[in-house]
Protein backbone atom coordinates (compact mmCIF):
# COMPACT_ATOMS: atom_id res chain seq x y z
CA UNK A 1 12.53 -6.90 11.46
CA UNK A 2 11.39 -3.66 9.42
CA UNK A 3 12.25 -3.44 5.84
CA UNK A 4 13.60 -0.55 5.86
CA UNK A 5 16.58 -1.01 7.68
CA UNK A 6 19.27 0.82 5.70
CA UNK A 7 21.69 -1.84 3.96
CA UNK A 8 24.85 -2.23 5.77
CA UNK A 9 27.28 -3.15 2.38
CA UNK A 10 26.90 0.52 1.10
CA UNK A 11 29.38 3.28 0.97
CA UNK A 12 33.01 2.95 2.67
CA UNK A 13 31.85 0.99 6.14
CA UNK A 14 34.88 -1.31 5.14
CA UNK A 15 31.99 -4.34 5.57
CA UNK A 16 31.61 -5.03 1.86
CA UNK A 17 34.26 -7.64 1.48
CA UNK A 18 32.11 -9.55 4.13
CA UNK A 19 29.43 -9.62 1.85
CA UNK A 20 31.43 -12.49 -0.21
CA UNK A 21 33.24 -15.46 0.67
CA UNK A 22 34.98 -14.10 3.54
CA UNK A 23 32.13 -13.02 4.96
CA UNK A 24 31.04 -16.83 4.36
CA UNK A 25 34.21 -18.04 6.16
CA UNK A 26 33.60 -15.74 9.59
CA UNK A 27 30.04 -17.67 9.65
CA UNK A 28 31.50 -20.68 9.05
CA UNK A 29 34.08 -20.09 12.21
CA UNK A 30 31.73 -18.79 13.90
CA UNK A 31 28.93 -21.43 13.63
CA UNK A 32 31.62 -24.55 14.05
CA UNK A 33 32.97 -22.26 17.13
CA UNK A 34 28.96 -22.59 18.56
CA UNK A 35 28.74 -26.02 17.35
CA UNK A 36 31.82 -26.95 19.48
CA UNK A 37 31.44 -25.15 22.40
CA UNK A 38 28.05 -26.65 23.37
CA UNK A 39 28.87 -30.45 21.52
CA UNK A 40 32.40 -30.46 23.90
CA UNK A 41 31.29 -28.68 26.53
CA UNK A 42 28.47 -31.29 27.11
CA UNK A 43 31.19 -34.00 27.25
CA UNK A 44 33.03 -31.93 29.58
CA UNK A 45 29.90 -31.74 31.86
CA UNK A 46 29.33 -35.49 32.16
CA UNK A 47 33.16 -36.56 31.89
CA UNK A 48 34.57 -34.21 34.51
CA UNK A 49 32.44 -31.33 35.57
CA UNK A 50 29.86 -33.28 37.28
CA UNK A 51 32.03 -35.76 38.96
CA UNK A 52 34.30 -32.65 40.08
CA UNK A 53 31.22 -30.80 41.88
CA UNK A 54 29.92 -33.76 43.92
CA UNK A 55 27.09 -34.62 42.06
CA UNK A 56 27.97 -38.30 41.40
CA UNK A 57 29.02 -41.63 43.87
CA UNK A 58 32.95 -40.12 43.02
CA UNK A 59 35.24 -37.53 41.98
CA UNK A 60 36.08 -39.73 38.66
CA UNK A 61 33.09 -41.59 38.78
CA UNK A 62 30.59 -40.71 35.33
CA UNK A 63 28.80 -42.79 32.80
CA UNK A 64 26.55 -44.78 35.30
CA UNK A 65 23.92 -45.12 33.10
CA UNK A 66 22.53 -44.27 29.94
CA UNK A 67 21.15 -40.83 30.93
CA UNK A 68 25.25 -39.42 31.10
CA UNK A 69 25.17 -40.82 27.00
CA UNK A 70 21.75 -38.83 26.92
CA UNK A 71 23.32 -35.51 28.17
CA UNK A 72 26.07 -35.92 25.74
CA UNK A 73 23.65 -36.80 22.67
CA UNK A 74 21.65 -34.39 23.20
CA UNK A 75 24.32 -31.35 23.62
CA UNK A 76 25.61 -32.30 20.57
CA UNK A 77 21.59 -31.61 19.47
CA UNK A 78 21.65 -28.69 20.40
CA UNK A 79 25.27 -27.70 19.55
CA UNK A 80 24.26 -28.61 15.82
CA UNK A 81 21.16 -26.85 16.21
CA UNK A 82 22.21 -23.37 17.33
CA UNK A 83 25.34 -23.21 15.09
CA UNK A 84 23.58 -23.80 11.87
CA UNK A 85 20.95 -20.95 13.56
CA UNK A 86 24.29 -18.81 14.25
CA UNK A 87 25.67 -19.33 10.58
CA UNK A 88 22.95 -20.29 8.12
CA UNK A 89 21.73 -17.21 6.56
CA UNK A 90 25.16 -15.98 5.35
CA UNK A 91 26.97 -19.73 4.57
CA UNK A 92 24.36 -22.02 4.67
CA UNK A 93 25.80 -23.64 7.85
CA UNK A 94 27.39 -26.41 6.78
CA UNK A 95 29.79 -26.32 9.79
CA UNK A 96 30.89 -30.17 8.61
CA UNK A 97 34.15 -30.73 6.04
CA UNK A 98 32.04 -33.58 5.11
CA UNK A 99 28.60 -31.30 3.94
CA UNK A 100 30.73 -29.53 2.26
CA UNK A 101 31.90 -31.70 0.19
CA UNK A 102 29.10 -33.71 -0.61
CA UNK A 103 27.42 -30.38 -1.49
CA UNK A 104 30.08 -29.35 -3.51
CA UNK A 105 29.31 -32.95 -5.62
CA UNK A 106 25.74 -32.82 -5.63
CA UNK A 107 24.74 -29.50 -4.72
CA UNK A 108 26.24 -27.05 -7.20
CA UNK A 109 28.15 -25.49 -3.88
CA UNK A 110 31.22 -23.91 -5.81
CA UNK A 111 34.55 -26.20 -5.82
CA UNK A 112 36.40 -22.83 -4.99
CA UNK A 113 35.04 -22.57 -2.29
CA UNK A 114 35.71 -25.34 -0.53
CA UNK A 115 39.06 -24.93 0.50
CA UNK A 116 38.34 -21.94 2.51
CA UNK A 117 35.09 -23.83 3.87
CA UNK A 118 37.55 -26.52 5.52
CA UNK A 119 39.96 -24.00 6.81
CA UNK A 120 37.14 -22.07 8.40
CA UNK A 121 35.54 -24.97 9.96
CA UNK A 122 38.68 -26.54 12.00
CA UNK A 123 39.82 -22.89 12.82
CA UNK A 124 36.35 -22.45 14.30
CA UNK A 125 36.91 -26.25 15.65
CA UNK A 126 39.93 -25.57 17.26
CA UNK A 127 39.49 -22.28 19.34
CA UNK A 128 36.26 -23.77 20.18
CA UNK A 129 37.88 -26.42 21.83
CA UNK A 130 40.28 -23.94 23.37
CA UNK A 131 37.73 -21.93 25.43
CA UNK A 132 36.31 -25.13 26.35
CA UNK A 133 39.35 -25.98 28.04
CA UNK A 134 39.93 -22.72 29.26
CA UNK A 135 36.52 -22.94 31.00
CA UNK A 136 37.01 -26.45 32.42
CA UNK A 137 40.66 -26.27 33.40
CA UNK A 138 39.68 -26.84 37.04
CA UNK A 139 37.49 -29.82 36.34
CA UNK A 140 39.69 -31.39 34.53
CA UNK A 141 42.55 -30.80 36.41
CA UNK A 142 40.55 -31.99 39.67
CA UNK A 143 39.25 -34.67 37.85
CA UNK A 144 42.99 -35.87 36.51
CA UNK A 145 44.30 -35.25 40.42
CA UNK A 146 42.36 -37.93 41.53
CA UNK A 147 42.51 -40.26 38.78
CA UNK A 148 44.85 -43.25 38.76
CA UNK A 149 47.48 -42.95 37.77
CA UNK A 150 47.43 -38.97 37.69
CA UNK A 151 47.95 -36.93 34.56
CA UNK A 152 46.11 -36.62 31.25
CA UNK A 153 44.30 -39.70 29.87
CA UNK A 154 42.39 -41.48 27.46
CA UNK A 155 39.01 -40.55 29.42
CA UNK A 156 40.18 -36.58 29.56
CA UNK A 157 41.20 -36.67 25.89
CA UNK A 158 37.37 -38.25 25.29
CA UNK A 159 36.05 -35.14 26.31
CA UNK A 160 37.49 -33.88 23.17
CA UNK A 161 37.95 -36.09 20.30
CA UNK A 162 37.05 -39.93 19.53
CA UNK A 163 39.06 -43.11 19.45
CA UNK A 164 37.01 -46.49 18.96
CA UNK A 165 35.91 -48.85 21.18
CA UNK A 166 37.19 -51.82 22.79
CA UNK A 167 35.35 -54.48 20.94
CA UNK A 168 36.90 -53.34 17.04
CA UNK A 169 40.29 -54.57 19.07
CA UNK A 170 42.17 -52.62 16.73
CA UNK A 171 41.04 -53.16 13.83
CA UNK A 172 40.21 -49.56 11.28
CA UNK A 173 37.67 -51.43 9.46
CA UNK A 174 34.65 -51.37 12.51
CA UNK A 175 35.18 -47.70 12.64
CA UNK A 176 35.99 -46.43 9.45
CA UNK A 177 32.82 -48.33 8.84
CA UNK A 178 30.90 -46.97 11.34
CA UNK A 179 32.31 -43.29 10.72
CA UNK A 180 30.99 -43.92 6.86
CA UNK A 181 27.80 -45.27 7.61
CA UNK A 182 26.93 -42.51 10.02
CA UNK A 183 27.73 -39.50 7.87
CA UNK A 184 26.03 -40.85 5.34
CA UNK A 185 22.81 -40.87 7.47
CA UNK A 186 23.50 -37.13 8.61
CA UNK A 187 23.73 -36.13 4.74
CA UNK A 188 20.92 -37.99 3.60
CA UNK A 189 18.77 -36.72 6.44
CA UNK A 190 20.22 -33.58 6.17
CA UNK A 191 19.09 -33.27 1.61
CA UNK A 192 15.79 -34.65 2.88
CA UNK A 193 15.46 -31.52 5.23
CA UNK A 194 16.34 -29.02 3.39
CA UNK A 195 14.60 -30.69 -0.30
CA UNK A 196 11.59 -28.31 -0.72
CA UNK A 197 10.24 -30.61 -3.10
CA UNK A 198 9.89 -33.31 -0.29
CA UNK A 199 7.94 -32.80 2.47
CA UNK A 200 9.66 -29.56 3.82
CA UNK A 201 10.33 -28.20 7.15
CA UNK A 202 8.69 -25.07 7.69
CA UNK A 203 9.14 -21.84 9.85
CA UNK A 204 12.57 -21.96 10.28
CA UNK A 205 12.73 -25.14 11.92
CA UNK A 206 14.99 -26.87 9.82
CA UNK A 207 18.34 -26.82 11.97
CA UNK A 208 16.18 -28.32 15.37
CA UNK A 209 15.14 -31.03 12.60
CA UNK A 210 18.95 -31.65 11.56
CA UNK A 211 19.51 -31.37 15.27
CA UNK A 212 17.14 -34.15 15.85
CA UNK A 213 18.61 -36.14 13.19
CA UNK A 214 22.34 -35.80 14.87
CA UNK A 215 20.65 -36.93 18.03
CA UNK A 216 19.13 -39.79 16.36
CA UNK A 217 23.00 -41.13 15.10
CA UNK A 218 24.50 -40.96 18.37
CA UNK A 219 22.06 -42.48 20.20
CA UNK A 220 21.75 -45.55 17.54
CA UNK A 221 25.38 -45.76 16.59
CA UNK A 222 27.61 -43.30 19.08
CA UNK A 223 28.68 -45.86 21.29
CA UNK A 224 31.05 -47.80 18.38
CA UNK A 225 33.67 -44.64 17.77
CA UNK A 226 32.06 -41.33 18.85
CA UNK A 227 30.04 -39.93 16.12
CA UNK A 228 32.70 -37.58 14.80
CA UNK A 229 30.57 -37.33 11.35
CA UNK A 230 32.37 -34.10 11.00
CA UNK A 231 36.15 -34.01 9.99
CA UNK A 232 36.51 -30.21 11.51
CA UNK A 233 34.73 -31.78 14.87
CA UNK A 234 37.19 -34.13 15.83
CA UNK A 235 40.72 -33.12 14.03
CA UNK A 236 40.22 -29.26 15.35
CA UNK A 237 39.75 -30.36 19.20
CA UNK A 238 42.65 -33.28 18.50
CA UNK A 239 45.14 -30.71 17.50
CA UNK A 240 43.93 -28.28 20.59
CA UNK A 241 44.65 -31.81 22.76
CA UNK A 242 47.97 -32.35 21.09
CA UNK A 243 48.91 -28.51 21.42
CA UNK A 244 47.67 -28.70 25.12
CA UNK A 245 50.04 -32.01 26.17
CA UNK A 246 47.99 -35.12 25.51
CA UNK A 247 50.44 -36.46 23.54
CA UNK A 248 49.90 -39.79 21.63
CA UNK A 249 45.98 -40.12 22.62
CA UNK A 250 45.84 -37.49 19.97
CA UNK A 251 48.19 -37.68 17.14
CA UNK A 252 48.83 -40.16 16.04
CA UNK A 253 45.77 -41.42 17.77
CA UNK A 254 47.22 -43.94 20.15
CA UNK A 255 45.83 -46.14 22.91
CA UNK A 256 45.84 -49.36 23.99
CA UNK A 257 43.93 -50.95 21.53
CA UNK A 258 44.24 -48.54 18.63
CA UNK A 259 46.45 -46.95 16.76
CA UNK A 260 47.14 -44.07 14.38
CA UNK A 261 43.54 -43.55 14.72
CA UNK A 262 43.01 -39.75 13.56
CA UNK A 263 42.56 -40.36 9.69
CA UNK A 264 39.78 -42.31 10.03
CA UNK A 265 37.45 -39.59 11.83
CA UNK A 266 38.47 -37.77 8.50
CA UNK A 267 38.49 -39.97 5.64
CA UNK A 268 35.00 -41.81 6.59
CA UNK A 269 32.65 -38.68 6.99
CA UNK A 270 34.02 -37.73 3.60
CA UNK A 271 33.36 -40.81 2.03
CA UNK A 272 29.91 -41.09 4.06
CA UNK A 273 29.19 -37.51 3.06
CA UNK A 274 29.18 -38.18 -0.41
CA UNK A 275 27.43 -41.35 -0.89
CA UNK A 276 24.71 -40.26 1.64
CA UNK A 277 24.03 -37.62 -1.06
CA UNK A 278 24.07 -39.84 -4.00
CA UNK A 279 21.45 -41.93 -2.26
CA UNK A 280 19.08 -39.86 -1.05
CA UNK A 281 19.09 -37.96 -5.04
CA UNK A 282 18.91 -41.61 -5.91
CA UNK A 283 15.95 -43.04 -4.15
CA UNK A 284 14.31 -39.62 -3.66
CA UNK A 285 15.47 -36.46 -5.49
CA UNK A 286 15.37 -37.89 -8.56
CA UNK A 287 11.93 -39.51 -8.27
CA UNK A 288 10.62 -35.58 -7.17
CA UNK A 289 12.29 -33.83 -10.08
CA UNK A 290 10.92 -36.99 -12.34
CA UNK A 291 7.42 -36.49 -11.41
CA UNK A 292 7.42 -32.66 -11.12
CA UNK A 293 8.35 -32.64 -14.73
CA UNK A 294 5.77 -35.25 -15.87
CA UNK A 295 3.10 -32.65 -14.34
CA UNK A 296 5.03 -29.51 -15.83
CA UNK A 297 8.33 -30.26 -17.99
CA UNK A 298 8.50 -26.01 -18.53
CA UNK A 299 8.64 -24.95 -14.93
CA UNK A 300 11.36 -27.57 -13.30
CA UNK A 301 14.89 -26.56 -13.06
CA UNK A 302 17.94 -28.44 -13.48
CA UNK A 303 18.05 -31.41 -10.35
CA UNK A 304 21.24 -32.30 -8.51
CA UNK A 305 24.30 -33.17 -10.53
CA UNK A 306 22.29 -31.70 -14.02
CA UNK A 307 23.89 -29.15 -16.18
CA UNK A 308 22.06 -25.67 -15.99
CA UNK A 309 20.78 -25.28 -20.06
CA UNK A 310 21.98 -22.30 -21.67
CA UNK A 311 18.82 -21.51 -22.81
CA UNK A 312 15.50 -22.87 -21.31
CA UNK A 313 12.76 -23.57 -23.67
């Protein structure tokens, strides 16, 4: 684009408050809004869509084989991808309760802002999930029709939110576990992306990269609860469920071999957030900043978690 496209945040347009945090917060919506549409929709495709329009053995028949998983890891690719595209150069994209967060600890990312990240994030979460269900109504009303019994159920509320699997028989530890472990990986991958001092991604390809790495956690761990790793992912789309009559499946999070389930989509990409961060500056970040300053003490700034100096020698 030309340089010499007049600034927009000039005179009485009314657009300069959007040069602050609100303006933050609409990218934020916006992004998580992207980032759901194509994560959800994708689910929608392989849960109900497909079966619906013939293109599978039945009319409720899906998940035949590991390329259905495929088509739902790697929407959720791209969803990731093109939202932190959509939102990145006004919020830094963090589209994720859980980057926040962690950034927020780590990251100098301002505690006041927070807050108004989270609210952002499941707003965008939530009408996301409501034009997806606007758009797939017919699906997944065919696709309920000819289930057995009829009605909404735990494999229509899947295309949604998460609930574990059968083999944690009810236990919170397997997928708190699972939710903390997995977060973790997206943060860590996610520092090592965007770490200049590490071996950075050029030309604007760092969201396809942090695409890539989401695709890389549900394909190696989705199977055991979902890969929510995102707080605003699965609690905006659960309340759009629980608005739209799905009743238990999504709050409190009830099924027949789990229960009260919808904290722990929450609570372990928080925790995972945070430590994922502390061990990537750990292992790496601080072993960058460590040798950057052997070579030039003068010229390195303050690393994560350091206190800016007041005056710089």
């Amino acid at each position: 684009m030309s340089d010499d496209i007049p600034p927009l945040l000039t005179g009485g347009s009314g657009l300069k408050a959007r040069g602050g945090l609100w303006g933050e917060c609409l990218a934020e919506f916006l992004g998580t809004f992207v980032l759901i549409m194509f994560g959800v929709g994708s689910v929608a495709m392989a849960v109900a869509a497909l079966p619906g329009s013939g293109r599978t053995a039945g009319p409720t028949t899906f998940f035949q084989g590991t390329g259905d998983w495929l088509l739902i890891v790697w929407g959720w690719a791209f969803a990731v991808t093109f939202g932190v595209y959509v939102a990145g150069g006004v919020s830094g994209a963090h589209l994720n309760p859980a980057v926040t967060l962690a950034f927020a600890v780590r990251r100098r990312f301002a505690w006041a802002k927070v807050l108004p990240y989270w609210i952002s994030q499941l707003a965008g979460a939530f009408v996301g999930a409501a034009l997806v269900l606007l758009v797939y109504r017919s699906a997944i009303s065919a696709f309920e029709d000819a289930s057995k019994p009829p009605g909404h159920s735990l494999t229509t509320f899947s295309i949604f939110a998460t609930f574990p699997a059968p083999y944690f028989h009810g236990s919170v530890w397997g997928p708190l576990i699972d939710q903390v472990v997995g977060t973790a990986l997206l943060l860590l991958l996610i520092a090592a992306v965007v770490d200049l001092r590490n071996t950075g991604v050029m030309a604007n390809l760092g969201p396809l990269i942090i695409g890539f790495a989401v695709a890389a956690i549900g394909i190696s761990f989705g199977a055991n609860a979902g890969y929510a790793i995102n707080p605003a992912r699965d609690f905006g789309p659960r309340l759009l469920t629980w608005v739209a009559g799905w009743g238990k499946y999504a709050m409190p999070g009830d099924g027949d071999w789990f229960s009260t389930y919808f904290w722990i989509p929450i609570v372990g990409p928080l925790i995972g957030g945070v430590l994922g961060i502390l061990v990537y500056d750990l292992f790496i970040s601080d072993v960058l900043i460590a040798r950057a300053r052997a070579a030039a003490p003068e010229e390195v700034p303050p690393g994560p978690g350091e206190e800016e100096p007041a005056v710089r020698a």
